[in-house]
PDB file of N, CA and C in Angstrom:
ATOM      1  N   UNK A   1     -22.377  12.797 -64.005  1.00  0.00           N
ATOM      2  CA  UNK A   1     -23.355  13.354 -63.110  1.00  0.00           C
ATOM      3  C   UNK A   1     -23.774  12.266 -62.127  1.00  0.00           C
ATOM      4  N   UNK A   2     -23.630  12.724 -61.279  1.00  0.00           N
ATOM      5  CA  UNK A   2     -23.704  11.445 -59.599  1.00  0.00           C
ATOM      6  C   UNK A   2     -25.272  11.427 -59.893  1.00  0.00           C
ATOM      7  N   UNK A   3     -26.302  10.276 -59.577  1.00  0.00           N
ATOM      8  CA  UNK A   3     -27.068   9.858 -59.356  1.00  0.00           C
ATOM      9  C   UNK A   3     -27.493   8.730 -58.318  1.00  0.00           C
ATOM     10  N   UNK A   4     -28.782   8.250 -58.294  1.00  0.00           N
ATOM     11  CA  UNK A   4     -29.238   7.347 -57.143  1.00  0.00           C
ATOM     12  C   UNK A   4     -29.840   6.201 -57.983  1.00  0.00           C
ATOM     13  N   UNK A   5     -29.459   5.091 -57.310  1.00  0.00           N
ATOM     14  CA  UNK A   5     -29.950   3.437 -57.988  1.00  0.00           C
ATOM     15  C   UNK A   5     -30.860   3.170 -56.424  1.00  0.00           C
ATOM     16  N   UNK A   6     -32.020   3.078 -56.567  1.00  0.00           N
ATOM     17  CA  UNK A   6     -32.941   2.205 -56.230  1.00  0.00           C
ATOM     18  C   UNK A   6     -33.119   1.101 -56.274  1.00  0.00           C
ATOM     19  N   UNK A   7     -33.123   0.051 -55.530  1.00  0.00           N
ATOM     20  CA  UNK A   7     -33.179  -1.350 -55.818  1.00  0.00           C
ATOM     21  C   UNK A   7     -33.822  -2.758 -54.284  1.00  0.00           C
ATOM     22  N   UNK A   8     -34.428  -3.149 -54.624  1.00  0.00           N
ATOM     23  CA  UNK A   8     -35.397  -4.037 -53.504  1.00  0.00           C
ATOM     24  C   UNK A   8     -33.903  -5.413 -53.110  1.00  0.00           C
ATOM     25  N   UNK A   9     -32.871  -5.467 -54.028  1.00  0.00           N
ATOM     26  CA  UNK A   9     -31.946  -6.124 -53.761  1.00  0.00           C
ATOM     27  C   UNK A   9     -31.196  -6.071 -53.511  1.00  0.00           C
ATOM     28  N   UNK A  10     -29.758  -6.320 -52.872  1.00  0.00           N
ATOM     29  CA  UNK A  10     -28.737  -6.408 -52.478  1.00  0.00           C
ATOM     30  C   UNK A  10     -27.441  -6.233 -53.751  1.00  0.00           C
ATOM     31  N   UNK A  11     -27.096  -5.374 -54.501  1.00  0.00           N
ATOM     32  CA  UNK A  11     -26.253  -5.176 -55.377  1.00  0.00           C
ATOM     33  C   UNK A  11     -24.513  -4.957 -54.738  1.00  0.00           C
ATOM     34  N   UNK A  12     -23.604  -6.183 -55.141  1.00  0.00           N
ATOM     35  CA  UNK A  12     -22.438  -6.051 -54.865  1.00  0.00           C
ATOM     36  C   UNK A  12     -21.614  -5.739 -55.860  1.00  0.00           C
ATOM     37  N   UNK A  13     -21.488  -4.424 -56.202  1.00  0.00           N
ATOM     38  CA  UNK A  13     -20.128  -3.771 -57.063  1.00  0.00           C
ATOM     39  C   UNK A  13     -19.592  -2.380 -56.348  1.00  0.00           C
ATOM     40  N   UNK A  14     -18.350  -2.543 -57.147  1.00  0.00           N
ATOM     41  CA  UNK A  14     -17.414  -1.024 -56.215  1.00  0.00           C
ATOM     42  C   UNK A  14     -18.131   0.142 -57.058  1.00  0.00           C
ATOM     43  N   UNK A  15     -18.740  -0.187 -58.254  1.00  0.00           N
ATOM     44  CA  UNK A  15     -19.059   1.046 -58.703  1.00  0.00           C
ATOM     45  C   UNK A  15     -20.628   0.932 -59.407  1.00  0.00           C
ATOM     46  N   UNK A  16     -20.814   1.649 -59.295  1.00  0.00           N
ATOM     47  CA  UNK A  16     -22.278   1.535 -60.333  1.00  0.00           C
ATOM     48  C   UNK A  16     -22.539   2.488 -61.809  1.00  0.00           C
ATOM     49  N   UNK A  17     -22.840   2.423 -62.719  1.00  0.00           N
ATOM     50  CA  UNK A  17     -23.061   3.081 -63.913  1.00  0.00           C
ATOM     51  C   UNK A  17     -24.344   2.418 -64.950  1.00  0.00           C
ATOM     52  N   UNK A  18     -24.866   3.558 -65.410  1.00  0.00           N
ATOM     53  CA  UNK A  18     -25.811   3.138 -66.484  1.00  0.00           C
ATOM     54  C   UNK A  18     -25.796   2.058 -67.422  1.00  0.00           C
ATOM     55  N   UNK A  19     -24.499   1.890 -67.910  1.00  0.00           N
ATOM     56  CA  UNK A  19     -23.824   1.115 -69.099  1.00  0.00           C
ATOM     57  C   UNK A  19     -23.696  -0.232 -68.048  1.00  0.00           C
ATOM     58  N   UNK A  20     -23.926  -0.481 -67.555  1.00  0.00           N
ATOM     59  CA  UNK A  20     -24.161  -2.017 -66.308  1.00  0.00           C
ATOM     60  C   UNK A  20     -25.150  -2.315 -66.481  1.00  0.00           C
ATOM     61  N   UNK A  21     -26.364  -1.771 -66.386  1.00  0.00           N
ATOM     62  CA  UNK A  21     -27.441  -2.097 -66.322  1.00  0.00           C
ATOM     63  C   UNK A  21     -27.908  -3.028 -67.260  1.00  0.00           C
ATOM     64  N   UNK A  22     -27.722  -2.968 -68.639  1.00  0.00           N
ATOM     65  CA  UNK A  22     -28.297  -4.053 -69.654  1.00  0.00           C
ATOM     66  C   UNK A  22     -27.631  -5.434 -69.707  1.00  0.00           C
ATOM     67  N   UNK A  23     -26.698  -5.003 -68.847  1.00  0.00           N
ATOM     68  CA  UNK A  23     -25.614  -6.702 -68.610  1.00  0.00           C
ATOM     69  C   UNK A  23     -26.112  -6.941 -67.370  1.00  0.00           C
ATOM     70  N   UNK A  24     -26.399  -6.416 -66.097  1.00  0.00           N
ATOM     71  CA  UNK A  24     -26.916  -7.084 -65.339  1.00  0.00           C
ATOM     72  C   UNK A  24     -28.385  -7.820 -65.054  1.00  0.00           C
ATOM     73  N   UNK A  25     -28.753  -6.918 -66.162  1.00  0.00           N
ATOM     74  CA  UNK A  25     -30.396  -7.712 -66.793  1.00  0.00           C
ATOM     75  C   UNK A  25     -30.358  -9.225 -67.203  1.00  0.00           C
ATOM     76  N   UNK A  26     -29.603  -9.322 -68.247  1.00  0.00           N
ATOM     77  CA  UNK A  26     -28.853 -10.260 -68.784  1.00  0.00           C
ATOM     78  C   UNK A  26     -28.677 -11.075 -68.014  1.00  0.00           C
ATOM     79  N   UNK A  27     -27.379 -10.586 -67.402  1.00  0.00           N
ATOM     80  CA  UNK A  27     -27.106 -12.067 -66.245  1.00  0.00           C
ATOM     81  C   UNK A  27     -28.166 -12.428 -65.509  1.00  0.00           C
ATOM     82  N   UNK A  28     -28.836 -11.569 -64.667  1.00  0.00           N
ATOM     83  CA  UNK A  28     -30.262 -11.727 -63.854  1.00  0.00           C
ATOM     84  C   UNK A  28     -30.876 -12.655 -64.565  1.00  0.00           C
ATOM     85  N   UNK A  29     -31.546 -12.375 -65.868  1.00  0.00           N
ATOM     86  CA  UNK A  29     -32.373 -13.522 -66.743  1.00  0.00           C
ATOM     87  C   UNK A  29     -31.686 -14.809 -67.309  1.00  0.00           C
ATOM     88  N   UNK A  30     -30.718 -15.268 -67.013  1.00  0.00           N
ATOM     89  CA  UNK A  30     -29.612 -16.356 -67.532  1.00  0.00           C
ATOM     90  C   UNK A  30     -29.595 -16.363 -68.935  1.00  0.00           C
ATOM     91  N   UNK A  31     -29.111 -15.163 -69.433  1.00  0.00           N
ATOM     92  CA  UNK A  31     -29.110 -15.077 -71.000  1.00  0.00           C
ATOM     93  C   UNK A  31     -27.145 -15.183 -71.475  1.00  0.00           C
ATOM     94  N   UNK A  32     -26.533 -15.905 -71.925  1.00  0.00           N
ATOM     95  CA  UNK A  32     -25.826 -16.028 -71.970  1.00  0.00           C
ATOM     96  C   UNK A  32     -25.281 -14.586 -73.058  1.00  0.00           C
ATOM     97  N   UNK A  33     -24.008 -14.285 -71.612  1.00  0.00           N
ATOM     98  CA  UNK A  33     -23.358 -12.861 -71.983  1.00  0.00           C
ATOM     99  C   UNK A  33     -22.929 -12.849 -73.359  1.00  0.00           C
ATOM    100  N   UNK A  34     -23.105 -11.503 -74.187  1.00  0.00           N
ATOM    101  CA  UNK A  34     -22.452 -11.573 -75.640  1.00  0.00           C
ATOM    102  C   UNK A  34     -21.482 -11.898 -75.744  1.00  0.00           C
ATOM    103  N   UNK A  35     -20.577 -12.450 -76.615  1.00  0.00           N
ATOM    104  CA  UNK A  35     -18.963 -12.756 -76.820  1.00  0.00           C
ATOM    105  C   UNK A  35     -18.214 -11.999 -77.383  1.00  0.00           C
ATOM    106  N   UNK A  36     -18.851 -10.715 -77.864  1.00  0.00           N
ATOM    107  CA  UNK A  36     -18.219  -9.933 -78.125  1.00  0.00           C
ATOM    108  C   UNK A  36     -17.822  -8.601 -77.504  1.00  0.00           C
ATOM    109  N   UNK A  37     -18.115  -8.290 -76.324  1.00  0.00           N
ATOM    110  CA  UNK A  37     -18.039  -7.681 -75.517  1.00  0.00           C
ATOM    111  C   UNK A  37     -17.173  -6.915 -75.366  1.00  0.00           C
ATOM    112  N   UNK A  38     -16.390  -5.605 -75.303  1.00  0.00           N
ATOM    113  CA  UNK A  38     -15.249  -5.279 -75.065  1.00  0.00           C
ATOM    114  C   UNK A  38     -15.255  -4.519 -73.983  1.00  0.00           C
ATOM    115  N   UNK A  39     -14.111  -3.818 -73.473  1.00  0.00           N
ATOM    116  CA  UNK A  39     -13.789  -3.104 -72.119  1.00  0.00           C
ATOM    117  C   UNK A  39     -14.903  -2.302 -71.770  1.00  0.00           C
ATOM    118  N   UNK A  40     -15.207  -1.852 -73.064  1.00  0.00           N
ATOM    119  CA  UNK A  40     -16.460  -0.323 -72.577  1.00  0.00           C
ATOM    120  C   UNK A  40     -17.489  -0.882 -72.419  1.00  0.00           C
ATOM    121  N   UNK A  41     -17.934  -2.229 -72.666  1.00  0.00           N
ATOM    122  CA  UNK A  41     -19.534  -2.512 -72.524  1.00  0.00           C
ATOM    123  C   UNK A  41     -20.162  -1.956 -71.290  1.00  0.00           C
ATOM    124  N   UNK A  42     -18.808  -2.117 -69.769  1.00  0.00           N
ATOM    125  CA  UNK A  42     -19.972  -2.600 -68.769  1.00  0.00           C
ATOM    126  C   UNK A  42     -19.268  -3.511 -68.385  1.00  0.00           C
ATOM    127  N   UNK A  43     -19.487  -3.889 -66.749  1.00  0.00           N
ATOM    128  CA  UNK A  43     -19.533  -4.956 -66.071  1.00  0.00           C
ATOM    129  C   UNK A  43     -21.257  -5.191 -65.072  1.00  0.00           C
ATOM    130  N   UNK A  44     -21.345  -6.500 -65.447  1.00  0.00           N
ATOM    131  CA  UNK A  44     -22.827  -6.914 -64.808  1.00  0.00           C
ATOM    132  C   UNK A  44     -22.774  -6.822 -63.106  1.00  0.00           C
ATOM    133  N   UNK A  45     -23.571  -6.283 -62.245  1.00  0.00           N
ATOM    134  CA  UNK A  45     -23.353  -6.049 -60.815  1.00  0.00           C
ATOM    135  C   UNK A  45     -24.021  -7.305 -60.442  1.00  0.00           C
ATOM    136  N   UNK A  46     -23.115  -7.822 -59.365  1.00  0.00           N
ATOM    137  CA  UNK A  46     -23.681  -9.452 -58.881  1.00  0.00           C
ATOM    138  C   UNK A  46     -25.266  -8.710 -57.904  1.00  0.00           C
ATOM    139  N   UNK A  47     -26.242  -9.142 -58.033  1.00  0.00           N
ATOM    140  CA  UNK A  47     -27.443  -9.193 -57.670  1.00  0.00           C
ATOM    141  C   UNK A  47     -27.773 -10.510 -56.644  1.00  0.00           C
ATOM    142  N   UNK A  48     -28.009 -10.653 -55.099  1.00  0.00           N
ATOM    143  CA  UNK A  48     -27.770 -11.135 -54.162  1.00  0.00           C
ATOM    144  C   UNK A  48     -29.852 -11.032 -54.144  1.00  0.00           C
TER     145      UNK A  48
END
């Protein structure tokens, strides 16, 4: 289901999804990414 991301920042990814969001928190706060991570986690959206 297509939706809308709101954001006061500059977000650079080709795609956006829900399942991003708790990794780009992450990276945002310099919390070092889990190591266990696999394909489905998510990719973190670079935040500019």
């Amino acid at each position: 289901m297509p939706g809308v991301i709101f954001s006061n920042r500059k977000l650079d990814a080709s795609r956006f999804g829900l399942i991003d969001v708790g990794l780009t928190a992450i990276n945002y706060l310099g919390v070092p990414m889990p190591e266990d991570r696999g394909p489905l986690d998510g990719k973190p959206w670079t935040v500019r």
